[in-house]
ModelCIF file with pLDDT and N, C-alpha, C, O atoms, coordinates in Angstrom:
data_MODEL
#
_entry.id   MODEL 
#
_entity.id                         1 
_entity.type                       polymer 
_entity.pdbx_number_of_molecules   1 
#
_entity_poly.entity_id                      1 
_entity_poly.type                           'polypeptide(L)' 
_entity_poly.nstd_linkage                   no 
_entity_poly.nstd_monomer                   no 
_entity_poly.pdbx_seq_one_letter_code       
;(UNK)(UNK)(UNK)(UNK)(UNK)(UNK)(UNK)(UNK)(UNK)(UNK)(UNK)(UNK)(UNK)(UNK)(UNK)(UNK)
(UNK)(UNK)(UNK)(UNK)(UNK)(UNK)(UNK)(UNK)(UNK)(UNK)(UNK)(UNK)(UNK)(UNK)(UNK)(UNK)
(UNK)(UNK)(UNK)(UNK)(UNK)(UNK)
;
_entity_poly.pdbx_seq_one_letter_code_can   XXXXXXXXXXXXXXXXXXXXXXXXXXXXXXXXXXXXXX 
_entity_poly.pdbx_strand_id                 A 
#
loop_
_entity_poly_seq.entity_id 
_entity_poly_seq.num 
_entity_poly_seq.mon_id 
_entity_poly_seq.hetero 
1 1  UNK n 
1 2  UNK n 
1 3  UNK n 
1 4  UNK n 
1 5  UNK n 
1 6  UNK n 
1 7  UNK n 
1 8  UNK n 
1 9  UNK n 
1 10 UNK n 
1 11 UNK n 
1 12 UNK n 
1 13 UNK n 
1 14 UNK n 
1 15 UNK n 
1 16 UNK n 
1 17 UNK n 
1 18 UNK n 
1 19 UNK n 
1 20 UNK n 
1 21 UNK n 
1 22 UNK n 
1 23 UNK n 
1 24 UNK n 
1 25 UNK n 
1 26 UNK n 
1 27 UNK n 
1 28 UNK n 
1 29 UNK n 
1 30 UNK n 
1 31 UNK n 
1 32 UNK n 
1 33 UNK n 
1 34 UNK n 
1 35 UNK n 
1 36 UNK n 
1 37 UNK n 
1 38 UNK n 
#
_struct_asym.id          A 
_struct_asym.entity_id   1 
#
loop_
_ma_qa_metric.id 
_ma_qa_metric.mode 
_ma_qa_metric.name 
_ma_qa_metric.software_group_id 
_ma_qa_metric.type 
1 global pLDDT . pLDDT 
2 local  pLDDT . pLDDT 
#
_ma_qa_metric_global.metric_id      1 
_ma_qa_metric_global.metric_value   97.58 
_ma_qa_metric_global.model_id       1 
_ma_qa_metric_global.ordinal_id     1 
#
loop_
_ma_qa_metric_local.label_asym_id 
_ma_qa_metric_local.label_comp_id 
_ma_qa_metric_local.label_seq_id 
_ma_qa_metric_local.metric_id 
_ma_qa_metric_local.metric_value 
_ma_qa_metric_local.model_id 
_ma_qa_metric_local.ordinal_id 
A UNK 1  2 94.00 1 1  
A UNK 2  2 93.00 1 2  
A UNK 3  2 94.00 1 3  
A UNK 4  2 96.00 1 4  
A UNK 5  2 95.00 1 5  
A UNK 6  2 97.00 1 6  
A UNK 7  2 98.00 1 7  
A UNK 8  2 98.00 1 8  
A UNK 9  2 98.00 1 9  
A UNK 10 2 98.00 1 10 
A UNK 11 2 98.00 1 11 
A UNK 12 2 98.00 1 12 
A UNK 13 2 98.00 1 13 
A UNK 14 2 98.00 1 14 
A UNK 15 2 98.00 1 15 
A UNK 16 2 99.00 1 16 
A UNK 17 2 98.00 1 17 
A UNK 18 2 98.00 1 18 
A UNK 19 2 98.00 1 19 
A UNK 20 2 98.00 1 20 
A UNK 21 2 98.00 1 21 
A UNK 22 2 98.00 1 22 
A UNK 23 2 98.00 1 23 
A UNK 24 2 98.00 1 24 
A UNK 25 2 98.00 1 25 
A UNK 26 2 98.00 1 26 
A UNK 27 2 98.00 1 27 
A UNK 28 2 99.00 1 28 
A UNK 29 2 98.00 1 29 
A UNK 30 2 99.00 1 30 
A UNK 31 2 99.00 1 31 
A UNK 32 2 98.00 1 32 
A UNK 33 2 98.00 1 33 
A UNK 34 2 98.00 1 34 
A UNK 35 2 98.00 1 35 
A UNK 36 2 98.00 1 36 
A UNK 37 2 98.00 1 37 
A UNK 38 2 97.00 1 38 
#
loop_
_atom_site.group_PDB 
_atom_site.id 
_atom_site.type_symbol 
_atom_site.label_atom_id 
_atom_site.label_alt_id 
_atom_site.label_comp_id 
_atom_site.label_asym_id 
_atom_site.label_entity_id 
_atom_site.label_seq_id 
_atom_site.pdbx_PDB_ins_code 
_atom_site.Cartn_x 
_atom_site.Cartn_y 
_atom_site.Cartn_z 
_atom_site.occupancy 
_atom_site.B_iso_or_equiv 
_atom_site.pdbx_formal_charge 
_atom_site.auth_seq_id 
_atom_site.auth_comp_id 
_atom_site.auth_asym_id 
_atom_site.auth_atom_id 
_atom_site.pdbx_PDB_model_num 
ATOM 1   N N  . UNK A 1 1  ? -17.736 0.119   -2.146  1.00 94.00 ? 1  UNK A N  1 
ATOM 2   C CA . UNK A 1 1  ? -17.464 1.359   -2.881  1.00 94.00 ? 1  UNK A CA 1 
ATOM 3   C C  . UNK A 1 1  ? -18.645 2.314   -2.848  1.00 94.00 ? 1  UNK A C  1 
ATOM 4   O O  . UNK A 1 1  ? -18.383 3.514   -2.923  1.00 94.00 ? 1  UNK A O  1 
ATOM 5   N N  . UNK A 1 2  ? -20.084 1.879   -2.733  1.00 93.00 ? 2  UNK A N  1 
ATOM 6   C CA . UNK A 1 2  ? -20.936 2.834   -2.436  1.00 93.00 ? 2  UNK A CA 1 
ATOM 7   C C  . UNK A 1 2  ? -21.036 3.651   -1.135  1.00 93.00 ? 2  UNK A C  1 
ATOM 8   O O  . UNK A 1 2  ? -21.630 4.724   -1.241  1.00 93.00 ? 2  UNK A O  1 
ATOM 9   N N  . UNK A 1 3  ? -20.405 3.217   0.444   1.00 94.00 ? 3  UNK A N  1 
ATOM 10  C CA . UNK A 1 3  ? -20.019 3.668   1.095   1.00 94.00 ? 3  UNK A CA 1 
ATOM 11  C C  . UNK A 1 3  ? -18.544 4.125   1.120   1.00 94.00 ? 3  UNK A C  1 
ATOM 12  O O  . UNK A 1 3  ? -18.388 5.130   1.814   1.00 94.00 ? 3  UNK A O  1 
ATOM 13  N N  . UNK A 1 4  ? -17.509 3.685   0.587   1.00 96.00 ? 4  UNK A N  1 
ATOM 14  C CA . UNK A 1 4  ? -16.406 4.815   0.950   1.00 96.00 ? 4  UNK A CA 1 
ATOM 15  C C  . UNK A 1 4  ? -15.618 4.531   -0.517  1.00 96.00 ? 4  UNK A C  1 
ATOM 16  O O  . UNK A 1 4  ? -14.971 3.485   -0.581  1.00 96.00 ? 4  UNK A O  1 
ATOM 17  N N  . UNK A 1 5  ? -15.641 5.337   -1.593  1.00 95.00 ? 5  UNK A N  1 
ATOM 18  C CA . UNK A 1 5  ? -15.656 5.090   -2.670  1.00 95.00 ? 5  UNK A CA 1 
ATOM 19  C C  . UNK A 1 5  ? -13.908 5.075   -3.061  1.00 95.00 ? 5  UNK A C  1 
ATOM 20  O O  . UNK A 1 5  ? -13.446 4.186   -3.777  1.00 95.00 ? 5  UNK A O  1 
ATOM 21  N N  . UNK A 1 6  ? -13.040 6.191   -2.478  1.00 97.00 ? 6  UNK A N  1 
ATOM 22  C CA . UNK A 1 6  ? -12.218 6.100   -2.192  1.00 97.00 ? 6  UNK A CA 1 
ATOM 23  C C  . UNK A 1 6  ? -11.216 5.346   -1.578  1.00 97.00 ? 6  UNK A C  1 
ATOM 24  O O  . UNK A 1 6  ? -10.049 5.729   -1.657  1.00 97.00 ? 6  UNK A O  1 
ATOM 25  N N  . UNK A 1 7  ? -11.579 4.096   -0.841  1.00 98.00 ? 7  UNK A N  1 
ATOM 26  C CA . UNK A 1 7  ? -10.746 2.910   -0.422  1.00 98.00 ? 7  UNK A CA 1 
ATOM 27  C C  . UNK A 1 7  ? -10.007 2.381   -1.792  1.00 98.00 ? 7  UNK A C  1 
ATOM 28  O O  . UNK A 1 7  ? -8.858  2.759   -2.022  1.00 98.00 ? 7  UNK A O  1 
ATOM 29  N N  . UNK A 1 8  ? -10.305 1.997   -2.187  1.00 98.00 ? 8  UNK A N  1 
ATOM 30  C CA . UNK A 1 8  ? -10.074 1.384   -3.368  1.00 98.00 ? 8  UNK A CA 1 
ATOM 31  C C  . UNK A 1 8  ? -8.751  1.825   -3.918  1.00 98.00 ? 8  UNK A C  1 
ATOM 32  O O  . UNK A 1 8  ? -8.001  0.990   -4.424  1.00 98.00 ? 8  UNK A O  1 
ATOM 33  N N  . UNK A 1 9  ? -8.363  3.321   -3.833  1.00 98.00 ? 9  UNK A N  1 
ATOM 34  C CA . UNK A 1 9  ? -7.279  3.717   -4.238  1.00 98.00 ? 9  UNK A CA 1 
ATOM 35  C C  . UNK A 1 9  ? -6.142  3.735   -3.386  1.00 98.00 ? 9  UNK A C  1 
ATOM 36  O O  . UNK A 1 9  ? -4.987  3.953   -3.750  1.00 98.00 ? 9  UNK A O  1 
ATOM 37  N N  . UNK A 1 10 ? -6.502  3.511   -2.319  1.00 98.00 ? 10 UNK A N  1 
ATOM 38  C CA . UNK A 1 10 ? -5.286  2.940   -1.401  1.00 98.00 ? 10 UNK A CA 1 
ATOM 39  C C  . UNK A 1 10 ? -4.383  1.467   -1.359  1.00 98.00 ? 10 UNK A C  1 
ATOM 40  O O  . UNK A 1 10 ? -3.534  1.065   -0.563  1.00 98.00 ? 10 UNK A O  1 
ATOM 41  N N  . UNK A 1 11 ? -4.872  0.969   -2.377  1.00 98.00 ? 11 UNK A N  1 
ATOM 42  C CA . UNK A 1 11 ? -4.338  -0.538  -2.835  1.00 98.00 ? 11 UNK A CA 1 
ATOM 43  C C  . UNK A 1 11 ? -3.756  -1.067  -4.103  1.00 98.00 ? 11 UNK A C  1 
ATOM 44  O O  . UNK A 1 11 ? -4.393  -0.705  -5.092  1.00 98.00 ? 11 UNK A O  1 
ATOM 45  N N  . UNK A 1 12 ? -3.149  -1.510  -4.248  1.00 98.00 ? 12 UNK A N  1 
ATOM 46  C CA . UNK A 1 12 ? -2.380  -1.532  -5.856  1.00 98.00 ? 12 UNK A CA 1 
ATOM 47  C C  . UNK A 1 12 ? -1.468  -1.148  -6.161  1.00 98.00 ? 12 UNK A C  1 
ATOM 48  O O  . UNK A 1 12 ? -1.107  -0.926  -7.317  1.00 98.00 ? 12 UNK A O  1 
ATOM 49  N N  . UNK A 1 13 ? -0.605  -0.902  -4.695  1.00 98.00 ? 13 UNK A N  1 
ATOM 50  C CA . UNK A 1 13 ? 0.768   -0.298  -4.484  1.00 98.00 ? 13 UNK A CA 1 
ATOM 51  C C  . UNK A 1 13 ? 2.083   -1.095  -4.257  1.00 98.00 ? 13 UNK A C  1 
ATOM 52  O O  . UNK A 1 13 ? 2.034   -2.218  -4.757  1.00 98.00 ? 13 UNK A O  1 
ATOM 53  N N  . UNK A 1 14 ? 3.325   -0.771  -3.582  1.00 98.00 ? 14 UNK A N  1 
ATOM 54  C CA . UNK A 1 14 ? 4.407   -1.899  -3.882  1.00 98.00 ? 14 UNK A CA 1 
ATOM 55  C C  . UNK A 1 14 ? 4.536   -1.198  -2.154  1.00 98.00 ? 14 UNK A C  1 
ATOM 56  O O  . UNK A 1 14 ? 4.424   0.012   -1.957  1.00 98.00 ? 14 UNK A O  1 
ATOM 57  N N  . UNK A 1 15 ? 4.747   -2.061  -1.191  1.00 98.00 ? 15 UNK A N  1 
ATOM 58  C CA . UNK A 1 15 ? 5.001   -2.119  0.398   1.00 98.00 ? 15 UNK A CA 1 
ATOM 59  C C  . UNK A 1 15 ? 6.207   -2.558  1.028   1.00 98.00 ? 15 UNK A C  1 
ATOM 60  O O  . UNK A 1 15 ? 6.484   -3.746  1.188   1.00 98.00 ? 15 UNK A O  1 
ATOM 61  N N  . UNK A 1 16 ? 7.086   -1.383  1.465   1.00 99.00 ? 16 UNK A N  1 
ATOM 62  C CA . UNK A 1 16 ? 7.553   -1.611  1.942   1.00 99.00 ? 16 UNK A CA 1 
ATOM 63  C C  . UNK A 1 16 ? 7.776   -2.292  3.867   1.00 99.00 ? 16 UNK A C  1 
ATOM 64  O O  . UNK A 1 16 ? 7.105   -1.913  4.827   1.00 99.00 ? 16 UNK A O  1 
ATOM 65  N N  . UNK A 1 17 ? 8.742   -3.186  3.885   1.00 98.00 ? 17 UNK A N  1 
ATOM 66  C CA . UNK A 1 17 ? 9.007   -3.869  5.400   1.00 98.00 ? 17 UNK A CA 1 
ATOM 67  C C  . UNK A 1 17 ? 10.178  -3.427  5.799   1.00 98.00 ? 17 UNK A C  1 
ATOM 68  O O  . UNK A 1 17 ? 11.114  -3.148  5.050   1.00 98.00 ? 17 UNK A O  1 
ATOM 69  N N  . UNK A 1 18 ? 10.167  -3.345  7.028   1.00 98.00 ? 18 UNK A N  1 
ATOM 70  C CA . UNK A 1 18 ? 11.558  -4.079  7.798   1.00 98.00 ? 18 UNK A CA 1 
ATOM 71  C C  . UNK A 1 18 ? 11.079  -5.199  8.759   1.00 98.00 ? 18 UNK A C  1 
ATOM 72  O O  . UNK A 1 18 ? 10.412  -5.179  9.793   1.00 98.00 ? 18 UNK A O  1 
ATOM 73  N N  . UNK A 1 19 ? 11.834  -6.466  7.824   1.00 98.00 ? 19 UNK A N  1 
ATOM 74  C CA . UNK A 1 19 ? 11.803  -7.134  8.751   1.00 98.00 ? 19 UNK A CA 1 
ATOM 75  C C  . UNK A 1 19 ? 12.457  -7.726  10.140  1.00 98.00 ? 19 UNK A C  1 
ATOM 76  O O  . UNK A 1 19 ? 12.160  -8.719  10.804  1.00 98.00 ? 19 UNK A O  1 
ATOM 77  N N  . UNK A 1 20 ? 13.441  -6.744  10.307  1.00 98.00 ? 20 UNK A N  1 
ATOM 78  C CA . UNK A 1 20 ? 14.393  -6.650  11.783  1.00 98.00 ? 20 UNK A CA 1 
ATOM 79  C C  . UNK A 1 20 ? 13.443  -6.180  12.668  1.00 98.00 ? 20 UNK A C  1 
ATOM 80  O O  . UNK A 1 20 ? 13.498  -6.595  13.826  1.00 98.00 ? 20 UNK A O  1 
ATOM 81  N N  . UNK A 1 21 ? 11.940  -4.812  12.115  1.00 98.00 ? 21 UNK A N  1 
ATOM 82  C CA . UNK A 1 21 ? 12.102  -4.572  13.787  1.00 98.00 ? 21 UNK A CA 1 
ATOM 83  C C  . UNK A 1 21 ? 9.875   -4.821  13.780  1.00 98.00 ? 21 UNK A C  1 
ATOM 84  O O  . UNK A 1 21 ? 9.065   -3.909  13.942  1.00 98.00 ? 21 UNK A O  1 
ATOM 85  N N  . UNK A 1 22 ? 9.765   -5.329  13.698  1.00 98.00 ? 22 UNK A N  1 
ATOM 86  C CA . UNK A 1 22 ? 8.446   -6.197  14.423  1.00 98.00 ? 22 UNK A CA 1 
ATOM 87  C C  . UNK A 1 22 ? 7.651   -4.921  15.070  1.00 98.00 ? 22 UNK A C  1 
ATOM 88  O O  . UNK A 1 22 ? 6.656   -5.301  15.688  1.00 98.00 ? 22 UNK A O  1 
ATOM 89  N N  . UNK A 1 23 ? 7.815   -3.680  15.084  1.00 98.00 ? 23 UNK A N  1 
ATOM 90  C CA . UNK A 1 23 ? 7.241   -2.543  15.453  1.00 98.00 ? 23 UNK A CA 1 
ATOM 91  C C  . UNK A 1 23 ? 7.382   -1.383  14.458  1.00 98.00 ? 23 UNK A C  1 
ATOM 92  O O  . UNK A 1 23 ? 6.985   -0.228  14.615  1.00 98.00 ? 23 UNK A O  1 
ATOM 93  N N  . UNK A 1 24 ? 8.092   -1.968  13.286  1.00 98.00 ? 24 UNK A N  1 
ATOM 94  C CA . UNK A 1 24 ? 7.682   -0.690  12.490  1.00 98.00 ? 24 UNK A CA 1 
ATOM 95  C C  . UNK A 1 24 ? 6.522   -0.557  11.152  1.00 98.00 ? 24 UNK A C  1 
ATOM 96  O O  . UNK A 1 24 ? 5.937   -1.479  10.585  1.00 98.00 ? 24 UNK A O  1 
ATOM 97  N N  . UNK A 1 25 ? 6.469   0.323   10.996  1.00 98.00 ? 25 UNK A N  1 
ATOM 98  C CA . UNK A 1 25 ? 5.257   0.803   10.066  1.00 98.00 ? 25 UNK A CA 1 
ATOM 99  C C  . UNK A 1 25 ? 5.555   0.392   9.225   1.00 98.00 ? 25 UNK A C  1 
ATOM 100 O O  . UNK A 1 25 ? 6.697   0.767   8.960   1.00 98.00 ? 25 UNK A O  1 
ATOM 101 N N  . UNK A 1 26 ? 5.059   -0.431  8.338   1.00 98.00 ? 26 UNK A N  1 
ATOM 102 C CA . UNK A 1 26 ? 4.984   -1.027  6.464   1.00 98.00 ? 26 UNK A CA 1 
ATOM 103 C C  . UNK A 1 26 ? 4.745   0.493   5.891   1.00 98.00 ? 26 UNK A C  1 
ATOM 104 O O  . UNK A 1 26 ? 4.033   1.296   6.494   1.00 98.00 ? 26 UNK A O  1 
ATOM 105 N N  . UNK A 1 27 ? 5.206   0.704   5.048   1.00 98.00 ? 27 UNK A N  1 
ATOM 106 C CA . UNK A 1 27 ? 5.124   1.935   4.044   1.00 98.00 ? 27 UNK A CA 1 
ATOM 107 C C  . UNK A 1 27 ? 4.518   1.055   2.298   1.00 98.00 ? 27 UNK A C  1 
ATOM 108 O O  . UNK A 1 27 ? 4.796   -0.058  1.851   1.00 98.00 ? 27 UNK A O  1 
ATOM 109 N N  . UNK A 1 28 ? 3.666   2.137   1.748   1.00 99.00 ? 28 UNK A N  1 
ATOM 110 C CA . UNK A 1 28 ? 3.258   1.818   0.564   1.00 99.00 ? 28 UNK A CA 1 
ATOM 111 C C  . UNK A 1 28 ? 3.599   3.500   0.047   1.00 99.00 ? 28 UNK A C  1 
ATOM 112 O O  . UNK A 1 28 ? 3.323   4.619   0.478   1.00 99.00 ? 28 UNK A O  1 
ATOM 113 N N  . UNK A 1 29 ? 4.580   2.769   -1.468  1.00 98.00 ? 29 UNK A N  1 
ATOM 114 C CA . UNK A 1 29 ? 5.302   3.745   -2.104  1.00 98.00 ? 29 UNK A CA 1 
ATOM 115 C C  . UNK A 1 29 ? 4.608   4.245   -3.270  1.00 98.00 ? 29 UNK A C  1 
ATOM 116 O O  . UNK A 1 29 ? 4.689   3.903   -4.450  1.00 98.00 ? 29 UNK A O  1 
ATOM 117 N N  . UNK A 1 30 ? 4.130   4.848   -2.877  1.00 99.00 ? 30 UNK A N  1 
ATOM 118 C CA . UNK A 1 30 ? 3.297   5.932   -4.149  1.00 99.00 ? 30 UNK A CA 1 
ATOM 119 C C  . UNK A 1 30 ? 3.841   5.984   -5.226  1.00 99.00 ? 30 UNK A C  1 
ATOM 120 O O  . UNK A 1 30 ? 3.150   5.684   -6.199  1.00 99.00 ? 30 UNK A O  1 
ATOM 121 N N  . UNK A 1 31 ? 5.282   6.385   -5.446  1.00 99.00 ? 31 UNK A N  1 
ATOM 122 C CA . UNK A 1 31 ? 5.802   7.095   -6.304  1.00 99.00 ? 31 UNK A CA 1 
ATOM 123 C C  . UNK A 1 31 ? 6.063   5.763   -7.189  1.00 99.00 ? 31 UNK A C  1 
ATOM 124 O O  . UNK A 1 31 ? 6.540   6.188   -8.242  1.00 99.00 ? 31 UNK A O  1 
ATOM 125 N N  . UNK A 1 32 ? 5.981   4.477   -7.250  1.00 98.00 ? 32 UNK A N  1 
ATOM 126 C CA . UNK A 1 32 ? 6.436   3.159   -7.723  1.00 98.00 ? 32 UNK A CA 1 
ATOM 127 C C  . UNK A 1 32 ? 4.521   3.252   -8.482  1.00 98.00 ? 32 UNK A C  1 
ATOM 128 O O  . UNK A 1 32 ? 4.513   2.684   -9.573  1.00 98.00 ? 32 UNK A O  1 
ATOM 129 N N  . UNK A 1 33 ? 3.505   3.656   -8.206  1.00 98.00 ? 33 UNK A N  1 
ATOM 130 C CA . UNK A 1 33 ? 2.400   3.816   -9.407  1.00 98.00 ? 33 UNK A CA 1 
ATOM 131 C C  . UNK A 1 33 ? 1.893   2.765   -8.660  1.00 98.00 ? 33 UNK A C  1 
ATOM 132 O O  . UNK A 1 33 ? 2.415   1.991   -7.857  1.00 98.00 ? 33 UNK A O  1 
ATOM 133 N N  . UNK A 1 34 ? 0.257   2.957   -9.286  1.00 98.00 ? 34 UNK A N  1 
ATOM 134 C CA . UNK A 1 34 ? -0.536  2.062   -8.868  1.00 98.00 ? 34 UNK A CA 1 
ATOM 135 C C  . UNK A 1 34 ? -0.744  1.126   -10.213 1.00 98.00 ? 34 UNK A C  1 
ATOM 136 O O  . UNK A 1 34 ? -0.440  1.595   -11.310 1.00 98.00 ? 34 UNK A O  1 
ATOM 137 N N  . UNK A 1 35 ? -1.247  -0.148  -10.097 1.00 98.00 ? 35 UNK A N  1 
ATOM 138 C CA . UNK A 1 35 ? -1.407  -1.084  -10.689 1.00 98.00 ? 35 UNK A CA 1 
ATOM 139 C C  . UNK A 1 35 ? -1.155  -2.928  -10.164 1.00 98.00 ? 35 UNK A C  1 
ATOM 140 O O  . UNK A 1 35 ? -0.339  -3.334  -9.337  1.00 98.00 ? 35 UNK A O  1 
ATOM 141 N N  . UNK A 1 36 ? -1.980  -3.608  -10.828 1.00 98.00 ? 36 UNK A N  1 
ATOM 142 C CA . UNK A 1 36 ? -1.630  -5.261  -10.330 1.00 98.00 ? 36 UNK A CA 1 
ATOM 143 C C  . UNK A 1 36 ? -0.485  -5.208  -10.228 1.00 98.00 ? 36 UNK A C  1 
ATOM 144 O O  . UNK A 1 36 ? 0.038   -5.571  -11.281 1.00 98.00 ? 36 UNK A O  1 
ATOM 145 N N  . UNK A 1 37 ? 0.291   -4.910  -9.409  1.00 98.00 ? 37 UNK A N  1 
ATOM 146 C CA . UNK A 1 37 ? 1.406   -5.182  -9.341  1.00 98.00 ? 37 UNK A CA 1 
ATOM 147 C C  . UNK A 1 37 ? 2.173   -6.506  -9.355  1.00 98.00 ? 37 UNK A C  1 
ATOM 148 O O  . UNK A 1 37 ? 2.458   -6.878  -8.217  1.00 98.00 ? 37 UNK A O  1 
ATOM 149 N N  . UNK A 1 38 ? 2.658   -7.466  -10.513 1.00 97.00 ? 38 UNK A N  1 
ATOM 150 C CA . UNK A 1 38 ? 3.143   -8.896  -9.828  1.00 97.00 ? 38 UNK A CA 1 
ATOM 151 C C  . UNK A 1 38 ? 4.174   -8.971  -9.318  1.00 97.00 ? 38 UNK A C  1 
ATOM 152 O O  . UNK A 1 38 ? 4.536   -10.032 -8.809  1.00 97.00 ? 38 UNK A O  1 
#
């Protein structure tokens, strides 16, 4: 965090898959809030 202090807020999100296609992009849904998510 003393070099890129901002990482940190890119995590703590809910991720979306498809798992049919092995080439697509995982999405993390903002709008679902950040927090420990269990």
């Amino acid at each position: 965090v003393d070099k890129e202090p901002n990482e940190a807020n890119r995590f703590g999100w809910v991720v979306e898959i498809d798992p049919f296609d092995p080439s697509s992009t995982p999405v993390k849904h903002t709008a679902l809030g950040r927090f420990a998510h269990e």
